[in-house]
N, C-alpha and C. Protein backbone atom coordinates (compact mmCIF):
# COMPACT_ATOMS: atom_id res chain seq x y z
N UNK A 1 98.00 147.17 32.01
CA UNK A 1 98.45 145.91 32.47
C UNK A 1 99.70 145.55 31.68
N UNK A 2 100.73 145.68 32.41
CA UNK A 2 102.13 145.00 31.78
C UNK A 2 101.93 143.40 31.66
N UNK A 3 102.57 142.92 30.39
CA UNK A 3 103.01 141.65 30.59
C UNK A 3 104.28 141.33 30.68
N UNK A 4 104.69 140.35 31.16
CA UNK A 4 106.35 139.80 31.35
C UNK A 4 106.68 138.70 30.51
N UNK A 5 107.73 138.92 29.78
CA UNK A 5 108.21 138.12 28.78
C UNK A 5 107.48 136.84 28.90
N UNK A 6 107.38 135.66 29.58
CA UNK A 6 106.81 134.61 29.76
C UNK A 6 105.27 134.34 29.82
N UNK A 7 104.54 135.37 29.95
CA UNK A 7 102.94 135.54 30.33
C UNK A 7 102.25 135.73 29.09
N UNK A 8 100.93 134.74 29.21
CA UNK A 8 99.61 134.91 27.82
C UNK A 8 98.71 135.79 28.09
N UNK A 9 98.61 136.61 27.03
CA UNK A 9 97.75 137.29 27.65
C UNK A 9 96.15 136.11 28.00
N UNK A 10 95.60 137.20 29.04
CA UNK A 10 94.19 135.83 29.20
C UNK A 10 93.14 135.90 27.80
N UNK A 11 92.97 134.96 27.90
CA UNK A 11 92.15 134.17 26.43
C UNK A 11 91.06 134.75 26.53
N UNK A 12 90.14 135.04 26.02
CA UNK A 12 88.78 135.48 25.64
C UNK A 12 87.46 134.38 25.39
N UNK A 13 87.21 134.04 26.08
CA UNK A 13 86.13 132.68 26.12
C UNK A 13 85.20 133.28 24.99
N UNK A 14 84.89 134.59 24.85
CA UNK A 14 83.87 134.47 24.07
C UNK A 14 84.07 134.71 22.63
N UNK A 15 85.38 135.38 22.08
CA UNK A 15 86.14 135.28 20.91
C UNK A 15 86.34 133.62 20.34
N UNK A 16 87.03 132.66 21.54
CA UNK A 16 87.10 131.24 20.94
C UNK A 16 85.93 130.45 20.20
N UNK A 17 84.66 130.99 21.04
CA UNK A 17 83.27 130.89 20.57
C UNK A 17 83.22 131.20 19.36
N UNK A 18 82.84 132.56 19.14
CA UNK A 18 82.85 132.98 17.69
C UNK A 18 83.82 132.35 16.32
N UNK A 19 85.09 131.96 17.11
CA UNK A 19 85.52 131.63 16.16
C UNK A 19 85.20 130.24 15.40
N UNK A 20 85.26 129.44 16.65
CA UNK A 20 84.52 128.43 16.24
C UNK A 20 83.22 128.15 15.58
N UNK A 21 82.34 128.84 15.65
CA UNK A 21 81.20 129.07 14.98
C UNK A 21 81.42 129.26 13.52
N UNK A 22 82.21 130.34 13.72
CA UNK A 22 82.64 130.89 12.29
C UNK A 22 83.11 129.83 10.89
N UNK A 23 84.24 128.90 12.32
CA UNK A 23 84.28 127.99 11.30
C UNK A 23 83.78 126.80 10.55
N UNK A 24 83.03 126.63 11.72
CA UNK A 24 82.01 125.39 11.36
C UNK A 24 80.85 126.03 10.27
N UNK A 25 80.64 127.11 10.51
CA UNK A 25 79.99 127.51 9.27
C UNK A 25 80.81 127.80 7.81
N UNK A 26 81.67 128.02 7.91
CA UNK A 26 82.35 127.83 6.45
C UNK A 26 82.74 126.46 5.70
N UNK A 27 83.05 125.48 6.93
CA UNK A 27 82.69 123.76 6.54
C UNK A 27 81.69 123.62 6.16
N UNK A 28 80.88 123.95 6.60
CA UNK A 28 79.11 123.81 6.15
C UNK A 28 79.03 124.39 4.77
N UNK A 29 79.34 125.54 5.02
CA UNK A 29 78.72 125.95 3.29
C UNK A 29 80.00 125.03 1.79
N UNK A 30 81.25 124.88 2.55
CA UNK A 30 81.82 124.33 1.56
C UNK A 30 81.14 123.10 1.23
N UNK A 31 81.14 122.43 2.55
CA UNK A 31 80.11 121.35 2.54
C UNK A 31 79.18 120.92 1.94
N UNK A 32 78.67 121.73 1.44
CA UNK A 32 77.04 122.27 0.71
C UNK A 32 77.25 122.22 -0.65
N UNK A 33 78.53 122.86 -0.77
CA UNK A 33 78.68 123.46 -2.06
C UNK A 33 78.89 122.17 -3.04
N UNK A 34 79.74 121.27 -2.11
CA UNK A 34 80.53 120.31 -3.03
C UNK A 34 79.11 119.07 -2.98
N UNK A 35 78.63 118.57 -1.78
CA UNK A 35 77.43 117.70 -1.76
C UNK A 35 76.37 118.02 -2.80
N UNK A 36 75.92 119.01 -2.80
CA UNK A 36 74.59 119.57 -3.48
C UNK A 36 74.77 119.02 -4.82
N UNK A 37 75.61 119.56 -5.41
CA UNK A 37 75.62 118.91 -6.92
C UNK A 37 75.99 117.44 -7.26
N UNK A 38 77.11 116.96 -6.26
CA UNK A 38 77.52 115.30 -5.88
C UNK A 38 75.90 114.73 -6.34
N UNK A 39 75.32 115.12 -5.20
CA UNK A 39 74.02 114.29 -4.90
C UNK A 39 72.98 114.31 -6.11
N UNK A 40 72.64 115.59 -6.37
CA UNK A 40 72.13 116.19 -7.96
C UNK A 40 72.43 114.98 -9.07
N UNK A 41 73.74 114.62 -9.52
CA UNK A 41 74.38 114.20 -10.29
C UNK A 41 74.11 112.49 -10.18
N UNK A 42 74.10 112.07 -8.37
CA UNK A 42 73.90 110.74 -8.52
C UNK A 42 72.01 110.20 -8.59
N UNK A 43 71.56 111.48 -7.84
CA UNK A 43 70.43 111.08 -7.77
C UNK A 43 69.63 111.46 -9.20
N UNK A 44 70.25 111.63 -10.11
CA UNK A 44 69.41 111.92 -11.43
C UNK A 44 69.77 111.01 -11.96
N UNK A 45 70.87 110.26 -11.78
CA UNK A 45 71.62 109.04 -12.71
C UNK A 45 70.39 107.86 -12.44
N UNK A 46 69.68 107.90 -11.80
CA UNK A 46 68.42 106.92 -11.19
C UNK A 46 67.33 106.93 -12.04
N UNK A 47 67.29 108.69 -12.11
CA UNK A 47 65.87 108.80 -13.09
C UNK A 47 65.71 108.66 -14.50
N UNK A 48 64.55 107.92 -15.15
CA UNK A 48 64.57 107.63 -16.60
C UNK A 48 63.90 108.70 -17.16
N UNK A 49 65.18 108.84 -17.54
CA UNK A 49 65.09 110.48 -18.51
C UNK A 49 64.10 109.86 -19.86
N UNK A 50 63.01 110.83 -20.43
CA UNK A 50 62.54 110.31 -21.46
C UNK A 50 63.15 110.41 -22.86
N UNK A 51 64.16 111.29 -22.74
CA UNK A 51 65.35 111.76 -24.08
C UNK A 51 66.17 110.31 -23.98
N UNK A 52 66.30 109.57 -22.82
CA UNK A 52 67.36 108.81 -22.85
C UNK A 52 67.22 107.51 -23.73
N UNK A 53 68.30 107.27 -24.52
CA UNK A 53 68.00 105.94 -25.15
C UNK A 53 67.62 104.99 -24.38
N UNK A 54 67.08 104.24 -25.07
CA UNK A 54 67.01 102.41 -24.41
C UNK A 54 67.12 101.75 -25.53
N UNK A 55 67.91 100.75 -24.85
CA UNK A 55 68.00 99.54 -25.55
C UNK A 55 66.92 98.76 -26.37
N UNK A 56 67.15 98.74 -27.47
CA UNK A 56 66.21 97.79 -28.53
C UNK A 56 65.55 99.37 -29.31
N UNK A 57 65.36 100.47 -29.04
CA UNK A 57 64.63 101.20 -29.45
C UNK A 57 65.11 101.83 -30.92
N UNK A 58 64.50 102.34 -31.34
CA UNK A 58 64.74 102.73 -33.21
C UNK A 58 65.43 103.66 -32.79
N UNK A 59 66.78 103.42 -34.05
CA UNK A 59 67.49 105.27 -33.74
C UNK A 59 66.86 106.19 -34.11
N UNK A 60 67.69 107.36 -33.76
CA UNK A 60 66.68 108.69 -34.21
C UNK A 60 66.89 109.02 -35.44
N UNK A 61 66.13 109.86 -36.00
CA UNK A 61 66.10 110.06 -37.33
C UNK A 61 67.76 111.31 -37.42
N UNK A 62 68.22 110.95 -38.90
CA UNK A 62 69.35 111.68 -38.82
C UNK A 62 68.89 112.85 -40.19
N UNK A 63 68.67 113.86 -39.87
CA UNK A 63 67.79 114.81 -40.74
C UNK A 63 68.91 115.73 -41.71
N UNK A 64 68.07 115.81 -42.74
CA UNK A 64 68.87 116.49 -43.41
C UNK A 64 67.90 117.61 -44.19
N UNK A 65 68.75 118.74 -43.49
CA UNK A 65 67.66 120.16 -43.70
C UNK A 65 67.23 120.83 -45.37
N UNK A 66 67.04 121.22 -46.36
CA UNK A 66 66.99 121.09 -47.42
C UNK A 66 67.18 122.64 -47.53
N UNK A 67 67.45 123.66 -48.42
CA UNK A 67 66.98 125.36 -48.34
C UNK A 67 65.30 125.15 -48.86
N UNK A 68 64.51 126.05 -48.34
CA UNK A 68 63.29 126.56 -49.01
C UNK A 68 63.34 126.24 -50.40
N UNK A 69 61.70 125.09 -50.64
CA UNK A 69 61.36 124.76 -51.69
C UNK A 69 60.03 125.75 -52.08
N UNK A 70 60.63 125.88 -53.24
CA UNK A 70 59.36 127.16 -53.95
C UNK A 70 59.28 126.07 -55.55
N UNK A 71 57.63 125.75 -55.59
CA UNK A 71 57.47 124.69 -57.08
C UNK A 71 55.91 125.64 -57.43
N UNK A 72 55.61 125.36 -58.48
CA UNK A 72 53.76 125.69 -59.39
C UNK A 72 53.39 124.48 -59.25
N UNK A 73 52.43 123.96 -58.80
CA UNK A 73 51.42 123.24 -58.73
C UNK A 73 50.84 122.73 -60.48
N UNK A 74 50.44 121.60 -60.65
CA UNK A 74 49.63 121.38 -61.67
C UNK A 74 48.67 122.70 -62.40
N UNK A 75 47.79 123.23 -60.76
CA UNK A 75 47.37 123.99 -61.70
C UNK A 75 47.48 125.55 -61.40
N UNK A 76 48.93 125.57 -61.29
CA UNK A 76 49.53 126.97 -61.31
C UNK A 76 49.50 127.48 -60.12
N UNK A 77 49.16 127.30 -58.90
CA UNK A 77 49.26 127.40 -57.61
C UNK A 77 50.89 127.37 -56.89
N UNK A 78 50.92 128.50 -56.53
CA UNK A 78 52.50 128.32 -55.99
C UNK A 78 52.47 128.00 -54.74
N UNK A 79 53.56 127.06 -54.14
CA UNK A 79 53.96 126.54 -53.15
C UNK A 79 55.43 126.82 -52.63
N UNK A 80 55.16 126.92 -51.37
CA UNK A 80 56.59 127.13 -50.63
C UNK A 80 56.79 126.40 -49.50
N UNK A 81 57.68 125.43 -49.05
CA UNK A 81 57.74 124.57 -47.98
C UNK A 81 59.16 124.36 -47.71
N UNK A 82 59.50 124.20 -46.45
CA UNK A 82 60.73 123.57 -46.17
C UNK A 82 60.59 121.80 -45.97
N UNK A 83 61.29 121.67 -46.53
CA UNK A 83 61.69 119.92 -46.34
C UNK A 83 62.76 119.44 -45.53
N UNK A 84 62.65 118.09 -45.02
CA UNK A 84 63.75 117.78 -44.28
C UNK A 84 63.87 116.08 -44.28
N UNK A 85 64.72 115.81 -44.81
CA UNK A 85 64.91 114.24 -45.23
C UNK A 85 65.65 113.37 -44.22
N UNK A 86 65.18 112.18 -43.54
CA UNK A 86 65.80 111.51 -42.95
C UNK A 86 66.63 110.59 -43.66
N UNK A 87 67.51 110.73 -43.43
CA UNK A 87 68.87 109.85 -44.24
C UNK A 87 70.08 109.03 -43.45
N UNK A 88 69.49 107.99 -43.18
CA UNK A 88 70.18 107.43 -42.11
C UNK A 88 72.26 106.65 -42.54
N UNK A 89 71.97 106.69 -43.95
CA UNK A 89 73.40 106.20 -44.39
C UNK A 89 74.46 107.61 -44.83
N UNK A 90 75.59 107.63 -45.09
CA UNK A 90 76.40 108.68 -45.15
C UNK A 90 76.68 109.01 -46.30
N UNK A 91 76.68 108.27 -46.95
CA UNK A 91 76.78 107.90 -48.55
C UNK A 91 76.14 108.53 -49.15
N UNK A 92 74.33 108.20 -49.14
CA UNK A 92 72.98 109.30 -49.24
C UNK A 92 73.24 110.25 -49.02
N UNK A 93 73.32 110.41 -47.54
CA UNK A 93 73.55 112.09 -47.17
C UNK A 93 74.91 112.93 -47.70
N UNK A 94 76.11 112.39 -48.44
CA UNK A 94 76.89 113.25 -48.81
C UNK A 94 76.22 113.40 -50.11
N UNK A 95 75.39 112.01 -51.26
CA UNK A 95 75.38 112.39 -52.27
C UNK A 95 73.94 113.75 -52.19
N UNK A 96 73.15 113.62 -51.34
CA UNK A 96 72.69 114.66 -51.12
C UNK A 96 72.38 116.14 -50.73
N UNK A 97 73.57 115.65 -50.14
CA UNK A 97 74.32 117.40 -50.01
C UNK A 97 75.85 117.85 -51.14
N UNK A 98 75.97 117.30 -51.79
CA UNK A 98 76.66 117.79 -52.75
C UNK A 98 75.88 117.72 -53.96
N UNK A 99 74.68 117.11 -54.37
CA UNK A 99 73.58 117.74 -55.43
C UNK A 99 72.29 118.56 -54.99
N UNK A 100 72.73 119.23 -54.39
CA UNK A 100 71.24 119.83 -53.51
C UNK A 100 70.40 120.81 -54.66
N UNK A 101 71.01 121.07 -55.42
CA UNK A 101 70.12 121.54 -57.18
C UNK A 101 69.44 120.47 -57.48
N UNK A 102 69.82 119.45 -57.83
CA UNK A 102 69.26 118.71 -58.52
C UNK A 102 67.93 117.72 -57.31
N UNK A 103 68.54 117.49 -55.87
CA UNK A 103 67.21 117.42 -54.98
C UNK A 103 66.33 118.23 -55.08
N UNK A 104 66.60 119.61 -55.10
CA UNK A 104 65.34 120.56 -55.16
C UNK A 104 64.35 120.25 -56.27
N UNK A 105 65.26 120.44 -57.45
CA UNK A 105 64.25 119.73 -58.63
C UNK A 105 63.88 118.47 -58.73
N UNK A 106 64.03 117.97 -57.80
CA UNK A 106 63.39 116.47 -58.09
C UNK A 106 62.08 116.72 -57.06
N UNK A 107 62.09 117.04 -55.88
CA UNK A 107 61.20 117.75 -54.95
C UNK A 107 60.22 118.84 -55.95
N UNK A 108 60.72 119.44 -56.86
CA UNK A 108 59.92 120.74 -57.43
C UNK A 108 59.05 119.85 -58.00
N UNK A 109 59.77 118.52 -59.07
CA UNK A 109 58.76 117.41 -59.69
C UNK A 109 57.86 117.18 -59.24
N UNK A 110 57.88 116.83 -58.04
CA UNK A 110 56.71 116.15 -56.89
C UNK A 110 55.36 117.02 -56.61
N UNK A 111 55.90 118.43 -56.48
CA UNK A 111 54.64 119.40 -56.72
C UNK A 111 53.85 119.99 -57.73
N UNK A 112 54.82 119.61 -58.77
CA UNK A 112 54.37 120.07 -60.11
C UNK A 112 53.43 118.41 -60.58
N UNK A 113 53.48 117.96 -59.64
CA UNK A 113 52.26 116.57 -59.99
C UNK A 113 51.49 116.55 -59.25
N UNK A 114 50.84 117.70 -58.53
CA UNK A 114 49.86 117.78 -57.50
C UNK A 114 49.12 119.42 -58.16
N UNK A 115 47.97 119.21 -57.78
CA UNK A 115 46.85 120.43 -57.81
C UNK A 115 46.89 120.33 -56.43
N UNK A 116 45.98 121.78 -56.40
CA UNK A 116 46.06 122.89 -54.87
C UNK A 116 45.18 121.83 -54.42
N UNK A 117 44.00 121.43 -55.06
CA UNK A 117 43.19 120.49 -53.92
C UNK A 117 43.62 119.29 -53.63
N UNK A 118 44.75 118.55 -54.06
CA UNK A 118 45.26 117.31 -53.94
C UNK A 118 46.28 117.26 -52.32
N UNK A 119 46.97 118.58 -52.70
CA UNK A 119 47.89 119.17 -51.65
C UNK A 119 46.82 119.24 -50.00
N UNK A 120 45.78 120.15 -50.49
CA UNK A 120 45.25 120.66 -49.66
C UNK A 120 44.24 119.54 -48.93
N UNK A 121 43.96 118.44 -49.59
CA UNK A 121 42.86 117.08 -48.70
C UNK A 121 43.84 116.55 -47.67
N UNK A 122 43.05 115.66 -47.10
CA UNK A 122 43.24 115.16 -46.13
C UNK A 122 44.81 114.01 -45.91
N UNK A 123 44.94 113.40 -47.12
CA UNK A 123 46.07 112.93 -47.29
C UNK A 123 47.19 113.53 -48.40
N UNK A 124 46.90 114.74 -48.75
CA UNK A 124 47.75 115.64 -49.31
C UNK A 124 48.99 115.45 -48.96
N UNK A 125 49.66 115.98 -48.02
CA UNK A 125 50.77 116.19 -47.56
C UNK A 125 51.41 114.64 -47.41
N UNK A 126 51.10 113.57 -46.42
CA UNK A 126 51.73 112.37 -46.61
C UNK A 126 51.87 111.94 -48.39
N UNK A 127 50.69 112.49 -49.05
CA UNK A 127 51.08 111.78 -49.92
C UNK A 127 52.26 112.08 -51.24
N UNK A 128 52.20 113.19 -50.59
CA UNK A 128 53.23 114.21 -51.46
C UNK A 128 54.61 114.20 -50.63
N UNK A 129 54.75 113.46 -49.48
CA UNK A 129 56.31 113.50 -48.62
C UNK A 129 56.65 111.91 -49.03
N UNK A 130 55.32 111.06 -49.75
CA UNK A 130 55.74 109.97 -50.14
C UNK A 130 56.27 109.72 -51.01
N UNK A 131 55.66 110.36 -52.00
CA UNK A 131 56.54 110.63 -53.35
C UNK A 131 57.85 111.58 -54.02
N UNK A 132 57.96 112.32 -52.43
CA UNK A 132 59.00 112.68 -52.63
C UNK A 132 60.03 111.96 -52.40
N UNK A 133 59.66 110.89 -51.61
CA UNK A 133 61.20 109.72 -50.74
C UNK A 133 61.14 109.02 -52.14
N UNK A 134 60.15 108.52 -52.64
CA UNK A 134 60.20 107.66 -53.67
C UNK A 134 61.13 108.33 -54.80
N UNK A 135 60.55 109.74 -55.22
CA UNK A 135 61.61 110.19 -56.19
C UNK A 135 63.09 110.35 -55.84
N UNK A 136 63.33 110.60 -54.82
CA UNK A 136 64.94 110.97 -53.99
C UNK A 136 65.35 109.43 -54.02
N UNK A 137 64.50 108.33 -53.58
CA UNK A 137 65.44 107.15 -53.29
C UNK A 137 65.46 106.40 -54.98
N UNK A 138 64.36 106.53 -56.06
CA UNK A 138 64.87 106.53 -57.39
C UNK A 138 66.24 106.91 -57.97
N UNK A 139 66.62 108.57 -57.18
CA UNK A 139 67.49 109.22 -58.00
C UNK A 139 68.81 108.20 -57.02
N UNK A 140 68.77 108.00 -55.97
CA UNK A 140 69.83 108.06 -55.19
C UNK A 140 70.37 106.62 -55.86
N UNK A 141 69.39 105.82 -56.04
CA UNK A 141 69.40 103.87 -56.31
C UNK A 141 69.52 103.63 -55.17
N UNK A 142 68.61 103.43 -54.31
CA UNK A 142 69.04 102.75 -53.25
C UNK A 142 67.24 102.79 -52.76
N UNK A 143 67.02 101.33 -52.09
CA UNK A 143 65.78 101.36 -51.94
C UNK A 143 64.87 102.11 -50.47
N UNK A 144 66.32 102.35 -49.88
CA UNK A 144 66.00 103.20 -48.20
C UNK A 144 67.03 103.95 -48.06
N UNK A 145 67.18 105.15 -48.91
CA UNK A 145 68.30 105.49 -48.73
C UNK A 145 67.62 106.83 -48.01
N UNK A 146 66.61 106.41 -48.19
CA UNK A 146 66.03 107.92 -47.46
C UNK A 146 64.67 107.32 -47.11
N UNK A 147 64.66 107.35 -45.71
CA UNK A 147 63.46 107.05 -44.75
C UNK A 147 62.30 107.50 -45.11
N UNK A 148 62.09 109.14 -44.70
CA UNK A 148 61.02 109.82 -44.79
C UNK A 148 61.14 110.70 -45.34
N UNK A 149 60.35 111.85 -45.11
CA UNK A 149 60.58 112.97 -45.80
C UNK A 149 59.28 113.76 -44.73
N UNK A 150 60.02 115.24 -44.04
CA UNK A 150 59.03 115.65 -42.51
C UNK A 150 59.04 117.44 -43.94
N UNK A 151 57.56 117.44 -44.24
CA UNK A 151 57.62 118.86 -44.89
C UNK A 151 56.97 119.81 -43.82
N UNK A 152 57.80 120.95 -43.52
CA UNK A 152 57.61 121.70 -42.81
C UNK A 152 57.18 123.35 -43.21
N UNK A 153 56.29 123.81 -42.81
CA UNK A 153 55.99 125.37 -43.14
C UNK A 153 55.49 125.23 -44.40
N UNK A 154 54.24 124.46 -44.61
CA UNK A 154 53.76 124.55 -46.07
C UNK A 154 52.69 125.67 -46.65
N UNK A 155 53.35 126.53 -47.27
CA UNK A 155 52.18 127.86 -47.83
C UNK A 155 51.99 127.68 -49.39
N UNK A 156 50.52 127.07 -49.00
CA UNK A 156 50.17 127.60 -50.49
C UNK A 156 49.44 128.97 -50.94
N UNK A 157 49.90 129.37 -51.76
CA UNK A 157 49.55 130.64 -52.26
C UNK A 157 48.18 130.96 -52.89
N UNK A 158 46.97 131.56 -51.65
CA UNK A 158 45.86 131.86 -51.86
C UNK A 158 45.31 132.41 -53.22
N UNK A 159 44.02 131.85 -53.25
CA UNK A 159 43.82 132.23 -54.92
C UNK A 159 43.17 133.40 -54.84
């Protein structure tokens, strides 16, 4: 079939189809692509996340990690624990991280005034993370300069 300068060739009804299809499906998936997360993003902004602050609530503790404490016990019982001090002012926490010798030994104090069974009862541990804030906020002068004290991984050394 010749054509003459002026003549289309005839159209294909069922090519225009396809194409159209074709493209409405690539709107769609762009479509998809960009909505899906849009929606993600607004519809989570709704939900009360339980990480999320609220208003009026206590800040979080601002922790300060200590290296592995190794002390003897009163009565010769060795201990090994990690500590971790909440220190909510900056002041504390620099003077505490630039004497971290002399925290350890003030922490070593605290165990060396406990026997294995003192450690090991029922209020052992609070009462020994109490007296450790007490000795740290002694050394620091300051009467809250250190919140708590969270002792973590405590091994005492079986007799």
């Amino acid at each position: 079939m010749a054509l003459s300068r002026g003549t289309q060739p005839p159209i294909d009804a069922s090519s225009s189809g396809a194409d159209l299809r074709r493209s409405i499906a690539v709107v769609a998936v762009l479509s998809a692509l960009v909505a899906v997360p849009v929606g993600l993003s607004l519809g989570m902004s709704w939900l009360d996340m339980p990480w999320a602050e609220r208003p009026g609530a206590r800040p979080a503790p601002d922790w300060v990690a200590l290296p592995a404490l190794r002390a003897t016990t009163a009565d010769g019982t060795l201990v090994k624990a990690r500590v971790a001090l909440d220190v909510p002012q900056r002041s504390a926490r620099s003077t505490i991280e630039h004497n971290l010798q002399q925290v350890g030994l003030l922490l070593e104090v605290s165990v060396a005034q406990q026997t294995r069974e003192q450690i090991g009862s029922a209020a052992g541990i609070p009462h020994l993370a109490e007296d450790m804030r007490d000795r740290l906020n002694a050394y620091l002068g300051a009467d809250a300069a250190v919140r708590s004290v969270a002792i973590q991984d405590l091994l005492v050394k079986p007799r």
